[in-house]
PDB file of N, CA and C in Angstrom:
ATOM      1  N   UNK A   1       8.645 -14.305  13.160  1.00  0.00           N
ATOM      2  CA  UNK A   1       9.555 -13.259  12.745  1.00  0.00           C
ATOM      3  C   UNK A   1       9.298 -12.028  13.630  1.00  0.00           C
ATOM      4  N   UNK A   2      10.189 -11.354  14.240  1.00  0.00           N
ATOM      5  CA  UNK A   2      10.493 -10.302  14.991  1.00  0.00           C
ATOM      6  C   UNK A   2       9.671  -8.933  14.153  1.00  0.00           C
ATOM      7  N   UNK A   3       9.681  -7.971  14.656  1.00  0.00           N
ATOM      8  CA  UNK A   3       9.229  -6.825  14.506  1.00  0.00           C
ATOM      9  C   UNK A   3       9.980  -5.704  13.863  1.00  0.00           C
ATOM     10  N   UNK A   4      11.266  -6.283  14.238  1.00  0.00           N
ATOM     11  CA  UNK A   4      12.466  -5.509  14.033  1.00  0.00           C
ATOM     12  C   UNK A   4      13.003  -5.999  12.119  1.00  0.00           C
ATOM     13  N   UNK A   5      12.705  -7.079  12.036  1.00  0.00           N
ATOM     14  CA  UNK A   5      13.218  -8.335  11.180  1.00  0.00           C
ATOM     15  C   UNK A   5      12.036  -8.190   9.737  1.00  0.00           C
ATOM     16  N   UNK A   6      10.898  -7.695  10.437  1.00  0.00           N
ATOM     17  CA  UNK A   6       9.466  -7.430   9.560  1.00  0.00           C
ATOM     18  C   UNK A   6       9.607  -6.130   8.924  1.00  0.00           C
ATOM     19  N   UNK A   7      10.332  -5.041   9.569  1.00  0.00           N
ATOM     20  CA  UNK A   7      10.628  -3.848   9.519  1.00  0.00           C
ATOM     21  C   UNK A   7      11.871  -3.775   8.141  1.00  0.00           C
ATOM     22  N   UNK A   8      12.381  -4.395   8.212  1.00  0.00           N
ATOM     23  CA  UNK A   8      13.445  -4.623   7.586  1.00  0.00           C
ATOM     24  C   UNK A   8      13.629  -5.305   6.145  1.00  0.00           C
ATOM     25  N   UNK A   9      12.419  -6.388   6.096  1.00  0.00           N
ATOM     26  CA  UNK A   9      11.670  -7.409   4.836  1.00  0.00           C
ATOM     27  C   UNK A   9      10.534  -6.124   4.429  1.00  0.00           C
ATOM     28  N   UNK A  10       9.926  -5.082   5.226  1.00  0.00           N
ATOM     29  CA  UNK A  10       8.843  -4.862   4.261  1.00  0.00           C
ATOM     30  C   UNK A  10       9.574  -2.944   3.979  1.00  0.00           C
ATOM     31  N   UNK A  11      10.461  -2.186   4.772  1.00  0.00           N
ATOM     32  CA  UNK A  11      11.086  -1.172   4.434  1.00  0.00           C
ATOM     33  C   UNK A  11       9.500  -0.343   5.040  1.00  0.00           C
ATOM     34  N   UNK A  12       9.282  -0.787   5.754  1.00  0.00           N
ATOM     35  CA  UNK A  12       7.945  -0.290   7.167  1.00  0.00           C
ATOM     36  C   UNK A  12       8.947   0.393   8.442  1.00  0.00           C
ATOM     37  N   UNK A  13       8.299   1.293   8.657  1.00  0.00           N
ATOM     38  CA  UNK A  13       8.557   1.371  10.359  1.00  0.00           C
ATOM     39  C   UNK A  13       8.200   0.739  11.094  1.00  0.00           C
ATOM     40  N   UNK A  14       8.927   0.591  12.562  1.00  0.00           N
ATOM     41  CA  UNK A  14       7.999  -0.512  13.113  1.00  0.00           C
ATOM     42  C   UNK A  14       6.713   0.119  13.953  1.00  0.00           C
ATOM     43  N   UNK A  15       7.218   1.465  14.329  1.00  0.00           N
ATOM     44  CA  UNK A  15       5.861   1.720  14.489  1.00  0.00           C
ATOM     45  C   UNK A  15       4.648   2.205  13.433  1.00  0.00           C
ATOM     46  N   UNK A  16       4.792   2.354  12.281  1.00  0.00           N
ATOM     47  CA  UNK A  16       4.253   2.078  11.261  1.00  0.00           C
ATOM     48  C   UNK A  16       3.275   1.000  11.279  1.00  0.00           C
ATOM     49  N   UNK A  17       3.907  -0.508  11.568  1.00  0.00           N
ATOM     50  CA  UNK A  17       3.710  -1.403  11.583  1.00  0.00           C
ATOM     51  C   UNK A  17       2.522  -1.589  12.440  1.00  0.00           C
ATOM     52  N   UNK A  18       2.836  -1.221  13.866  1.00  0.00           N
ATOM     53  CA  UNK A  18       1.967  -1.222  14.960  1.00  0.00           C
ATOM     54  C   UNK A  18       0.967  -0.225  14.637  1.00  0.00           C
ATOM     55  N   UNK A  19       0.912   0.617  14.174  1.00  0.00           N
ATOM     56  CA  UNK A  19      -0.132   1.554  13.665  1.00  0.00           C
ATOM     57  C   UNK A  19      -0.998   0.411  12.819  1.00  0.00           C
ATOM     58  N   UNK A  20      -0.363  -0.178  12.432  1.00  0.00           N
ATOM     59  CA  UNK A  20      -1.387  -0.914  10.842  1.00  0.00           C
ATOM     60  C   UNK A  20      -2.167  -1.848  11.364  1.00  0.00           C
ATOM     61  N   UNK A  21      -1.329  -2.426  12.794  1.00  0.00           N
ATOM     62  CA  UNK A  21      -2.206  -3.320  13.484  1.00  0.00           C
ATOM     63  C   UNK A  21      -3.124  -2.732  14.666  1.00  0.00           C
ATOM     64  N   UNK A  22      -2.416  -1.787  14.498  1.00  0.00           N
ATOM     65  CA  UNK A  22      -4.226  -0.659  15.499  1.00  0.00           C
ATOM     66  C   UNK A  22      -5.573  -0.544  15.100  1.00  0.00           C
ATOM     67  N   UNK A  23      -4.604  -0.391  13.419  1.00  0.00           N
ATOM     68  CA  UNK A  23      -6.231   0.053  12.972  1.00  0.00           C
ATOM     69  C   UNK A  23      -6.938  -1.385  11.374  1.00  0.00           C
ATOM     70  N   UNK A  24      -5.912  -2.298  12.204  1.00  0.00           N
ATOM     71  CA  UNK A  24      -7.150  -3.288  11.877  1.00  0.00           C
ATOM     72  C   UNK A  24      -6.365  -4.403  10.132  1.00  0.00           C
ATOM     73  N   UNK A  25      -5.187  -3.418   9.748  1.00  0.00           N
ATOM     74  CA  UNK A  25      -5.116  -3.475   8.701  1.00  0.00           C
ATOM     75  C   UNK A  25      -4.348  -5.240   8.981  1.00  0.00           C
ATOM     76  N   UNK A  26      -3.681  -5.613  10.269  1.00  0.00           N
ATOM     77  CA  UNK A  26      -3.113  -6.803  10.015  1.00  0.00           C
ATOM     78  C   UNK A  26      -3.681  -7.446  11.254  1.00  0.00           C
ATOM     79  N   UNK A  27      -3.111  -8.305  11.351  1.00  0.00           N
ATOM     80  CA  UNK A  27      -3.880  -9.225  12.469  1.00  0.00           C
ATOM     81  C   UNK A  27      -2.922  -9.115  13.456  1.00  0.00           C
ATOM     82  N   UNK A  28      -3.602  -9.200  14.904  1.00  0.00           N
ATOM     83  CA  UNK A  28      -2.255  -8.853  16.265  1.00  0.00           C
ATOM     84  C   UNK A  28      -1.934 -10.305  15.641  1.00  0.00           C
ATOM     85  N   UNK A  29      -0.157  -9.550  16.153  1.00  0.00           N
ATOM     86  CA  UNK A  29       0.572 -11.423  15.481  1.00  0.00           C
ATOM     87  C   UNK A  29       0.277 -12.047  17.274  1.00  0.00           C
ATOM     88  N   UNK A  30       0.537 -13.196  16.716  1.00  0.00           N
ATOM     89  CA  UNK A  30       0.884 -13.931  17.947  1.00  0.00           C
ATOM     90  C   UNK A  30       2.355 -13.771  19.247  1.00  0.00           C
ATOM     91  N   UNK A  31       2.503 -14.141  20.035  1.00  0.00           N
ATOM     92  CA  UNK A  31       3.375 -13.565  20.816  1.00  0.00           C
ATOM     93  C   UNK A  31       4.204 -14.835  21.139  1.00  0.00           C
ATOM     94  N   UNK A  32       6.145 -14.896  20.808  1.00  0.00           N
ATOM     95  CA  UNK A  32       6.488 -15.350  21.385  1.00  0.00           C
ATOM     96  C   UNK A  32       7.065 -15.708  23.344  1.00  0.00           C
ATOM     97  N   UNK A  33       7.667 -16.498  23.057  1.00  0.00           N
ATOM     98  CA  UNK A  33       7.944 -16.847  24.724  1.00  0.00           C
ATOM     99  C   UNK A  33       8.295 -16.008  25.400  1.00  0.00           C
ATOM    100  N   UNK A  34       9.006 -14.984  24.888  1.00  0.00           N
ATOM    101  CA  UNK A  34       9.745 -13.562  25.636  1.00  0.00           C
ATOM    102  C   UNK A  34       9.060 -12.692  25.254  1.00  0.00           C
ATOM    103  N   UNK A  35       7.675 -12.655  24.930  1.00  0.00           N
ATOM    104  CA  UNK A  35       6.349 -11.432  25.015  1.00  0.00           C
ATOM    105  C   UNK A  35       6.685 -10.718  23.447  1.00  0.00           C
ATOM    106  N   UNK A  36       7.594 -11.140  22.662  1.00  0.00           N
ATOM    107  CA  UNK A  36       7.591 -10.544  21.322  1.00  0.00           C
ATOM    108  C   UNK A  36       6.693 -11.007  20.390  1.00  0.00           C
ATOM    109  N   UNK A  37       6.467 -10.187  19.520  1.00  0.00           N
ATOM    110  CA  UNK A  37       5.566 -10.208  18.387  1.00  0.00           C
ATOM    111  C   UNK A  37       6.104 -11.083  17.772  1.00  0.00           C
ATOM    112  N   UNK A  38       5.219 -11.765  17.105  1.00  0.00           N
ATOM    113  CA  UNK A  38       6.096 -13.093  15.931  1.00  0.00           C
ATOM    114  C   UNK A  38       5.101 -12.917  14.914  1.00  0.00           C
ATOM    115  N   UNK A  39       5.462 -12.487  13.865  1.00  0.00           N
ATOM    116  CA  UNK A  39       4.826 -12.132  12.749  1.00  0.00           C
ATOM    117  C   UNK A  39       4.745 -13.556  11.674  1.00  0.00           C
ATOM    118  N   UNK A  40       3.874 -13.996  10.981  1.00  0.00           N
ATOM    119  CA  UNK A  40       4.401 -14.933  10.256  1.00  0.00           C
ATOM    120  C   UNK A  40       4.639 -14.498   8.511  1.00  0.00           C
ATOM    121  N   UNK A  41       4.801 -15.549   7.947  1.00  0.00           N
ATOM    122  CA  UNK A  41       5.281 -15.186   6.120  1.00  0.00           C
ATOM    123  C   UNK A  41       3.702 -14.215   5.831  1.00  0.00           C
ATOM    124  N   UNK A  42       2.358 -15.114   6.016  1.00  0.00           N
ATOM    125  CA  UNK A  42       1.457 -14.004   5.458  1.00  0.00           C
ATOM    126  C   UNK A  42       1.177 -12.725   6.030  1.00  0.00           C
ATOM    127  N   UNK A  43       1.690 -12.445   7.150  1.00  0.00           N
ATOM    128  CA  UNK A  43       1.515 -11.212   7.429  1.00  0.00           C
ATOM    129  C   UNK A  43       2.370 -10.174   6.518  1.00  0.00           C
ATOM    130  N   UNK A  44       3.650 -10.359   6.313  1.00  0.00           N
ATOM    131  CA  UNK A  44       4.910  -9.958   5.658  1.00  0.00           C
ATOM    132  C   UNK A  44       4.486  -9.439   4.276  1.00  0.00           C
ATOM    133  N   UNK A  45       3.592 -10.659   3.820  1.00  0.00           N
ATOM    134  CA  UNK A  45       3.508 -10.475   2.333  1.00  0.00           C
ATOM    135  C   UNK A  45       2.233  -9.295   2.105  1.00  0.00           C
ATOM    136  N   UNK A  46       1.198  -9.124   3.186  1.00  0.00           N
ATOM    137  CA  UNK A  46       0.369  -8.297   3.490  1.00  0.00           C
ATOM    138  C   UNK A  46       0.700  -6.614   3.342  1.00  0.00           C
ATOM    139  N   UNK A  47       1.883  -7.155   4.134  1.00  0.00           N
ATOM    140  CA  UNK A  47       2.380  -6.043   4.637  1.00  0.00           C
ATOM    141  C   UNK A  47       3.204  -5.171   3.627  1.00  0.00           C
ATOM    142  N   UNK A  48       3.358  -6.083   2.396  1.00  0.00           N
ATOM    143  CA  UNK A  48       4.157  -5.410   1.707  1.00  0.00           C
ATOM    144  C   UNK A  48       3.258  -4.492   0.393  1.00  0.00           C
ATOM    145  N   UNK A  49       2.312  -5.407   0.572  1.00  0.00           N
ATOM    146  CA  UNK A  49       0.875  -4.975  -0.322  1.00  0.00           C
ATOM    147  C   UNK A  49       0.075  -3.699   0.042  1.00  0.00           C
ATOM    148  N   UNK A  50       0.078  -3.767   1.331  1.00  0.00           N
ATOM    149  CA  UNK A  50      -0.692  -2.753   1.987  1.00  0.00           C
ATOM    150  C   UNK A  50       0.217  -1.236   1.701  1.00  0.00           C
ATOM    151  N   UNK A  51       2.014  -1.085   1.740  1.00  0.00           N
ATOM    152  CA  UNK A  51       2.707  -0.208   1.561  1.00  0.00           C
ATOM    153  C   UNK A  51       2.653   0.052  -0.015  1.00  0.00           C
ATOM    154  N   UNK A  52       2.461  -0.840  -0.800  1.00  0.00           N
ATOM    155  CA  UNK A  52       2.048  -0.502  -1.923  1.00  0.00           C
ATOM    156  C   UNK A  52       0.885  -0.114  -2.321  1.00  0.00           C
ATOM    157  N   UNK A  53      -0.156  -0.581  -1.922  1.00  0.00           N
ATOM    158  CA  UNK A  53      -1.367   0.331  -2.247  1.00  0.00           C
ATOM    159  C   UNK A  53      -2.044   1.686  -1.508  1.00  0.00           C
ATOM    160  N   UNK A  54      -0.823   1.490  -0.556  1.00  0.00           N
ATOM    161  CA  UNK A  54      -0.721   3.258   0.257  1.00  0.00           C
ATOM    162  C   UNK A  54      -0.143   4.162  -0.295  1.00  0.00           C
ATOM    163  N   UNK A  55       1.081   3.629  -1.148  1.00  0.00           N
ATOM    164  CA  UNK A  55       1.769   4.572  -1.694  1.00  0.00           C
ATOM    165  C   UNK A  55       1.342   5.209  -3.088  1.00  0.00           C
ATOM    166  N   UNK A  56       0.104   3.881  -3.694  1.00  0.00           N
ATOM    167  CA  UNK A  56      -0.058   4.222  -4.730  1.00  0.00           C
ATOM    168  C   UNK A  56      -1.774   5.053  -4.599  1.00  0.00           C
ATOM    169  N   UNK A  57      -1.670   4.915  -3.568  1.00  0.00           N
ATOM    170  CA  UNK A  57      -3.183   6.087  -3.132  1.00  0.00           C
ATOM    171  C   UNK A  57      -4.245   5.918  -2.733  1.00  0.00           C
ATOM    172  N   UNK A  58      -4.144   4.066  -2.426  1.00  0.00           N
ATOM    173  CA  UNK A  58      -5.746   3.362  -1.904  1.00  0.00           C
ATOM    174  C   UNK A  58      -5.932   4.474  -0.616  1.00  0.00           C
ATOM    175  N   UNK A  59      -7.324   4.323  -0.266  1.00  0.00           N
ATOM    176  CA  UNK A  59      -7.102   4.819   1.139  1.00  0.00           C
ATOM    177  C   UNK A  59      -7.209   3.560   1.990  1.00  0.00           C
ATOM    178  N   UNK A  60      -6.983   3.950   3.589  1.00  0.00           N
ATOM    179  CA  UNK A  60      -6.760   2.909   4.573  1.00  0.00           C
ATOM    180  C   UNK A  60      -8.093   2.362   4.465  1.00  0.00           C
ATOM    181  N   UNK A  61      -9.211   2.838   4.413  1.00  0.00           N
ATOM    182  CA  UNK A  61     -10.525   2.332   4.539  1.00  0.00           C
ATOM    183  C   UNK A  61     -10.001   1.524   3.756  1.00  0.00           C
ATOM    184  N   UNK A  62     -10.256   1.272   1.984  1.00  0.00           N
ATOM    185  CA  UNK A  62     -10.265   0.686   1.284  1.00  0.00           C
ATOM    186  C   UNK A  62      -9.033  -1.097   1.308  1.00  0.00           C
ATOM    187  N   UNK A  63      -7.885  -0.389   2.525  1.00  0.00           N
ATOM    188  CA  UNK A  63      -6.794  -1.298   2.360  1.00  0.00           C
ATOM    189  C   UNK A  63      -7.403  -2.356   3.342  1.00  0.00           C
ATOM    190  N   UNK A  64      -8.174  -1.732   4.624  1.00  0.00           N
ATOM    191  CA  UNK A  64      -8.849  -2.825   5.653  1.00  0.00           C
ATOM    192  C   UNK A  64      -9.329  -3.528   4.723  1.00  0.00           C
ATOM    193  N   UNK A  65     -10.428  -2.710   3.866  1.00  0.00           N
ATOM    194  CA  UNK A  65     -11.644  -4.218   3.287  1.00  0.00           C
ATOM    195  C   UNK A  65     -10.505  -5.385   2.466  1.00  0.00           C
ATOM    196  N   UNK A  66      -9.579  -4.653   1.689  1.00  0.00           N
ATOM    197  CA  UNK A  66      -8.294  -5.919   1.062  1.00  0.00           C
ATOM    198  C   UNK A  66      -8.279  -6.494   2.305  1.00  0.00           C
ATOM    199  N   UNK A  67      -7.206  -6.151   3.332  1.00  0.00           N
ATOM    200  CA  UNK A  67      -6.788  -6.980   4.296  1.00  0.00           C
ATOM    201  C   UNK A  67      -8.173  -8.071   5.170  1.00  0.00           C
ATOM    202  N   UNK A  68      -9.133  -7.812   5.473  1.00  0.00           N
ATOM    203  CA  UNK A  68     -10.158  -8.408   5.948  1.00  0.00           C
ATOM    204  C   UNK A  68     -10.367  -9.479   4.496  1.00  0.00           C
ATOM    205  N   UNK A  69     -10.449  -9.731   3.404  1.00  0.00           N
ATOM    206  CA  UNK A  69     -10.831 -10.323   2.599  1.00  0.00           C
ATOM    207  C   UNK A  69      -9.384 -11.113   2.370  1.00  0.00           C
ATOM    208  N   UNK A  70      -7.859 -10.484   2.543  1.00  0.00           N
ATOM    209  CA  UNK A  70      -6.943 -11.195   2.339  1.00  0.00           C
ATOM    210  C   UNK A  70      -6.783 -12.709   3.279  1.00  0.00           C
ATOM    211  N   UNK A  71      -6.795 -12.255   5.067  1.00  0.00           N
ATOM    212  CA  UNK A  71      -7.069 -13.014   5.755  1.00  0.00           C
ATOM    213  C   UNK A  71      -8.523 -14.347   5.759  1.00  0.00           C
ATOM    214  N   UNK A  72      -9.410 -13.756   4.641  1.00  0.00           N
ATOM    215  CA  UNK A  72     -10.279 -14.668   4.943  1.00  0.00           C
ATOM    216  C   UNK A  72     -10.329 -15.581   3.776  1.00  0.00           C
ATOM    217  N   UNK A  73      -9.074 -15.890   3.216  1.00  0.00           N
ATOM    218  CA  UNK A  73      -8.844 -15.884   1.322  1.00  0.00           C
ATOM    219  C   UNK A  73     -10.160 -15.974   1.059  1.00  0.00           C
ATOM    220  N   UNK A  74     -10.710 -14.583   0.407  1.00  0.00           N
ATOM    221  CA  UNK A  74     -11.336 -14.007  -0.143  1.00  0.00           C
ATOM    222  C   UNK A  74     -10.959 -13.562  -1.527  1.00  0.00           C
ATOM    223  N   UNK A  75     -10.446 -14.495  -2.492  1.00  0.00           N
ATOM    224  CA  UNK A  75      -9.638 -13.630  -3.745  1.00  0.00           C
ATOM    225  C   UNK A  75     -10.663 -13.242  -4.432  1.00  0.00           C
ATOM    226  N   UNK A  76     -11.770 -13.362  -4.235  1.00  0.00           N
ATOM    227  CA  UNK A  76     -12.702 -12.903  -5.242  1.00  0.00           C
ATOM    228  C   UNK A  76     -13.309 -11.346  -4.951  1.00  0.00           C
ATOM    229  N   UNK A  77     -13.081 -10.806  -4.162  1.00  0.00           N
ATOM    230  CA  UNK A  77     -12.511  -9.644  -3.015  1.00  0.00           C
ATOM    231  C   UNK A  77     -11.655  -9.036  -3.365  1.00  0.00           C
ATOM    232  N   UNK A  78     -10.830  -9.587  -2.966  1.00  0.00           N
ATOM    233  CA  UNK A  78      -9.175  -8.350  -3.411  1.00  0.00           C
ATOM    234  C   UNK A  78      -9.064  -8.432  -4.908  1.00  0.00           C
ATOM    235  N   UNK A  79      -9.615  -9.551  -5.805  1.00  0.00           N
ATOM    236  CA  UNK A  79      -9.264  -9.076  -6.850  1.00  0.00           C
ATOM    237  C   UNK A  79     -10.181  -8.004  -7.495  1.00  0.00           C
ATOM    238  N   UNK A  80     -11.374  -8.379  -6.804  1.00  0.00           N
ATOM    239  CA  UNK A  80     -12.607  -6.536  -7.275  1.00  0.00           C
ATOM    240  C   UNK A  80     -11.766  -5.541  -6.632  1.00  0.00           C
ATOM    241  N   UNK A  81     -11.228  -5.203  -5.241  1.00  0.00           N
ATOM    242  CA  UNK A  81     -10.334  -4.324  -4.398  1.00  0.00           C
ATOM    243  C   UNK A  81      -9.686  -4.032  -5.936  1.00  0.00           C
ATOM    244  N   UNK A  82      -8.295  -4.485  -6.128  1.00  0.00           N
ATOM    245  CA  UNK A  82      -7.364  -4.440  -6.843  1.00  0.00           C
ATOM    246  C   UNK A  82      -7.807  -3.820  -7.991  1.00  0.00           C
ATOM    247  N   UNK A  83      -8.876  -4.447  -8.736  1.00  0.00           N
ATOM    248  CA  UNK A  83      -9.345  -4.183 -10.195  1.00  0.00           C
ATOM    249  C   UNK A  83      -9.564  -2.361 -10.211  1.00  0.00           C
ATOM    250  N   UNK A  84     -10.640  -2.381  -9.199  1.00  0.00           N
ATOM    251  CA  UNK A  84     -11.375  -0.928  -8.967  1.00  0.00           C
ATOM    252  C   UNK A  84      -9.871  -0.364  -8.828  1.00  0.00           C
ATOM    253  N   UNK A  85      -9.043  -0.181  -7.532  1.00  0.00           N
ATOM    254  CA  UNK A  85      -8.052   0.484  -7.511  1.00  0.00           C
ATOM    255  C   UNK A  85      -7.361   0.455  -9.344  1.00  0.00           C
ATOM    256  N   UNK A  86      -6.856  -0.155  -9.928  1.00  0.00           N
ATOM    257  CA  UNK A  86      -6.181   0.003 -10.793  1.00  0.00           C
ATOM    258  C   UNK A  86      -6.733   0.502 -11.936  1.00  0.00           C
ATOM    259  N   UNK A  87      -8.568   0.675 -12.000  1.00  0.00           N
ATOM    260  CA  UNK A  87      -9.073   1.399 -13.011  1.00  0.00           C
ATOM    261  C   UNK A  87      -8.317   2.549 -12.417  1.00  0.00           C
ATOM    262  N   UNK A  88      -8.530   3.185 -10.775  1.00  0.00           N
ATOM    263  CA  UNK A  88      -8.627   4.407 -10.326  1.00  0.00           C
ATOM    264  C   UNK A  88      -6.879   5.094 -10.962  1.00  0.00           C
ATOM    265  N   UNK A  89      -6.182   4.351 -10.860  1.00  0.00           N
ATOM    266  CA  UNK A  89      -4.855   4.498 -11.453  1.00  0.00           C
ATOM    267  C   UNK A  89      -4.363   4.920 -12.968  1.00  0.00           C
ATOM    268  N   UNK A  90      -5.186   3.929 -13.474  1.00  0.00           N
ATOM    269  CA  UNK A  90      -4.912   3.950 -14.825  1.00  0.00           C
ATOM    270  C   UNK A  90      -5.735   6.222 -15.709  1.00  0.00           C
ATOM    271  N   UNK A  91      -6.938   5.962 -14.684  1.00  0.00           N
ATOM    272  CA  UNK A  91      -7.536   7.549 -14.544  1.00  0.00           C
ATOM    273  C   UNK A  91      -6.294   8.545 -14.620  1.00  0.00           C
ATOM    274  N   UNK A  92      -5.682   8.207 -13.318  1.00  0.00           N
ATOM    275  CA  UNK A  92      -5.160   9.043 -12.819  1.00  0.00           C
ATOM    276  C   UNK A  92      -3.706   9.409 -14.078  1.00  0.00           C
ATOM    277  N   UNK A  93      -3.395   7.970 -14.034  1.00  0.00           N
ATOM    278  CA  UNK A  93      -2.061   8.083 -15.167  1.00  0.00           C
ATOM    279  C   UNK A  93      -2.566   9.305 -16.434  1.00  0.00           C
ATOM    280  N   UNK A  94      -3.507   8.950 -16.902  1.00  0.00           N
ATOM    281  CA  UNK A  94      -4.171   9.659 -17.783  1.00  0.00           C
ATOM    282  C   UNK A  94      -3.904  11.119 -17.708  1.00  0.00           C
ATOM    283  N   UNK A  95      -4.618  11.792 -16.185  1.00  0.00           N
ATOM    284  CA  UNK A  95      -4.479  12.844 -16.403  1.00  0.00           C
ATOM    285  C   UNK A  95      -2.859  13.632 -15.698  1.00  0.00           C
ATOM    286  N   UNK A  96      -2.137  12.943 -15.225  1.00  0.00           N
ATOM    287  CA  UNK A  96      -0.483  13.052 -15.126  1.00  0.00           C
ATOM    288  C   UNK A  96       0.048  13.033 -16.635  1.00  0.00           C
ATOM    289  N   UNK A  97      -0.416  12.209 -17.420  1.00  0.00           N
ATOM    290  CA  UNK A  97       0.340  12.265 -18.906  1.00  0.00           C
ATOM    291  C   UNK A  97      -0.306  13.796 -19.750  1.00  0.00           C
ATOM    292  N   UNK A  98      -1.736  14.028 -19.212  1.00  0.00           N
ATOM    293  CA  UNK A  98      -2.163  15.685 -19.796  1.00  0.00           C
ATOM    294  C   UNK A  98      -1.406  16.714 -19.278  1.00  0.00           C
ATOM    295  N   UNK A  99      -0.908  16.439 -17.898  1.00  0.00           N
ATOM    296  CA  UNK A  99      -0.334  17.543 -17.587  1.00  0.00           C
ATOM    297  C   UNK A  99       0.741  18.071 -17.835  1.00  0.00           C
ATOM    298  N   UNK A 100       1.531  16.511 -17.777  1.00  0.00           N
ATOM    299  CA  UNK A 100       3.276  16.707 -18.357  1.00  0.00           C
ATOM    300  C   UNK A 100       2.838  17.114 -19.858  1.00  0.00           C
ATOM    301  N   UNK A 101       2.184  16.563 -20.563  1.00  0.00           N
ATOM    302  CA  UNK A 101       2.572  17.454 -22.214  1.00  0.00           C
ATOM    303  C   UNK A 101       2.223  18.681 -22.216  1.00  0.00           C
ATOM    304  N   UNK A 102       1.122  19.421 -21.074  1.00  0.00           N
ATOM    305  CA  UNK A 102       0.915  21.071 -21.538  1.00  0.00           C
ATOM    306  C   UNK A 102       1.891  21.402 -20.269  1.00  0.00           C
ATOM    307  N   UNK A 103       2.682  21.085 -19.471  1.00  0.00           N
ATOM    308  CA  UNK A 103       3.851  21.551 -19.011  1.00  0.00           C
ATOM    309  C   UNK A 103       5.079  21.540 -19.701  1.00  0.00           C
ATOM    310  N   UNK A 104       4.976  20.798 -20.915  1.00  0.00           N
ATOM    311  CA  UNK A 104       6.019  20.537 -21.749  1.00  0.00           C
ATOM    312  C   UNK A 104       5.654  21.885 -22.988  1.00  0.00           C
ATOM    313  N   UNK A 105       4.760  22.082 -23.196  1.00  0.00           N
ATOM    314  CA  UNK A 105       4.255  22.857 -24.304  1.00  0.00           C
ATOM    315  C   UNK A 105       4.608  24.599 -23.674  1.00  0.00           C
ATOM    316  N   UNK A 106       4.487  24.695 -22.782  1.00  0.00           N
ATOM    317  CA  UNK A 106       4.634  25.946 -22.073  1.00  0.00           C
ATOM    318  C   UNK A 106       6.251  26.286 -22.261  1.00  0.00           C
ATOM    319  N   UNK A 107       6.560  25.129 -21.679  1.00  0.00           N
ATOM    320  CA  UNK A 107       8.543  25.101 -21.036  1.00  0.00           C
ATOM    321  C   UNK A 107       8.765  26.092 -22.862  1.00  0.00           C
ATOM    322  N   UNK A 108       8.443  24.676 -23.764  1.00  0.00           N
ATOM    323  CA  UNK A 108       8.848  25.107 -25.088  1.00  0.00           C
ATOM    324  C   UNK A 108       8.386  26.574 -25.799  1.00  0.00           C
ATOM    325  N   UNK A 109       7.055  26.813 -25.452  1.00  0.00           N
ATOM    326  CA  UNK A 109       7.067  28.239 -25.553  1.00  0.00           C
ATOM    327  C   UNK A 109       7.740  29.393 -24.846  1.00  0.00           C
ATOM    328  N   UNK A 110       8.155  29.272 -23.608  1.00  0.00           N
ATOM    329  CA  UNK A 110       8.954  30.447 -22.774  1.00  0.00           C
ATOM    330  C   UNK A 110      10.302  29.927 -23.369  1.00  0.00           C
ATOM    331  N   UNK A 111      10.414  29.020 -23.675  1.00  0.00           N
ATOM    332  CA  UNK A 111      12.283  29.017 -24.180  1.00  0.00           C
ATOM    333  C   UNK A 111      12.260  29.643 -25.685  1.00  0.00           C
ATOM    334  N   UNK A 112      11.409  29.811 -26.369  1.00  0.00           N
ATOM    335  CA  UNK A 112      11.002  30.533 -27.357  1.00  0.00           C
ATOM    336  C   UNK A 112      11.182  31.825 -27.679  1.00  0.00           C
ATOM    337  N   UNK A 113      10.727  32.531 -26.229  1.00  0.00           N
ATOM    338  CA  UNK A 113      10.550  33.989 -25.914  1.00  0.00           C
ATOM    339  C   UNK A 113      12.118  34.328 -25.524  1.00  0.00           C
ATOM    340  N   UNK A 114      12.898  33.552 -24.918  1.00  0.00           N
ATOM    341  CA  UNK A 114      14.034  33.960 -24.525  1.00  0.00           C
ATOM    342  C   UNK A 114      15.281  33.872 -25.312  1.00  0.00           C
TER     343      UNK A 114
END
């Protein structure tokens, strides 16, 4: 699969992409006959994991050790990766739900005053 085509299945840039394989997070794909990147299905599915646990706040350190343990099916790995991340989440939800109710408590007191 093309670069362009990978870009498109994972909603990545492609230089995004090439960034991720700079720094380790995917494996250089292999190269077809006309010097293009040919990505295969597990890279894709990597790739879509890795934008999700970026977005949801892993850091890159943390996404290499997934990806190094993904490539080596290592599930006993990504699923400690995963676990730890999703305590770190579930934290976090926590204190996003404290904030919205005393941002909610405020709103309701200044609409009070007015």
């Amino acid at each position: 699969m093309k670069i362009g085509v990978v870009s498109e299945n994972t909603g990545l840039g492609i230089h995004t992409i090439r960034y991720y394989e700079k720094q380790g997070l995917i494996n250089q794909p292999e190269k077809d006959a006309s010097g293009h990147r040919a990505y295969n299905v597990k890279d894709v599915d990597l790739l879509n994991w890795i934008a999700c646990m970026k977005n949801s706040g892993m850091p890159l350190s943390r996404i290499k050790e997934y990806s190094l343990a993904f490539y080596n099916d290592d599930s006993a790995t990504c699923l400690s990766i995963l676990e730890d991340h999703l305590e770190h989440l579930k934290e976090q939800q926590k204190s996003i739900e404290h904030y919205v109710d005393v941002t909610a408590n405020k709103i309701s007191r200044l609409k009070r005053l007015t």
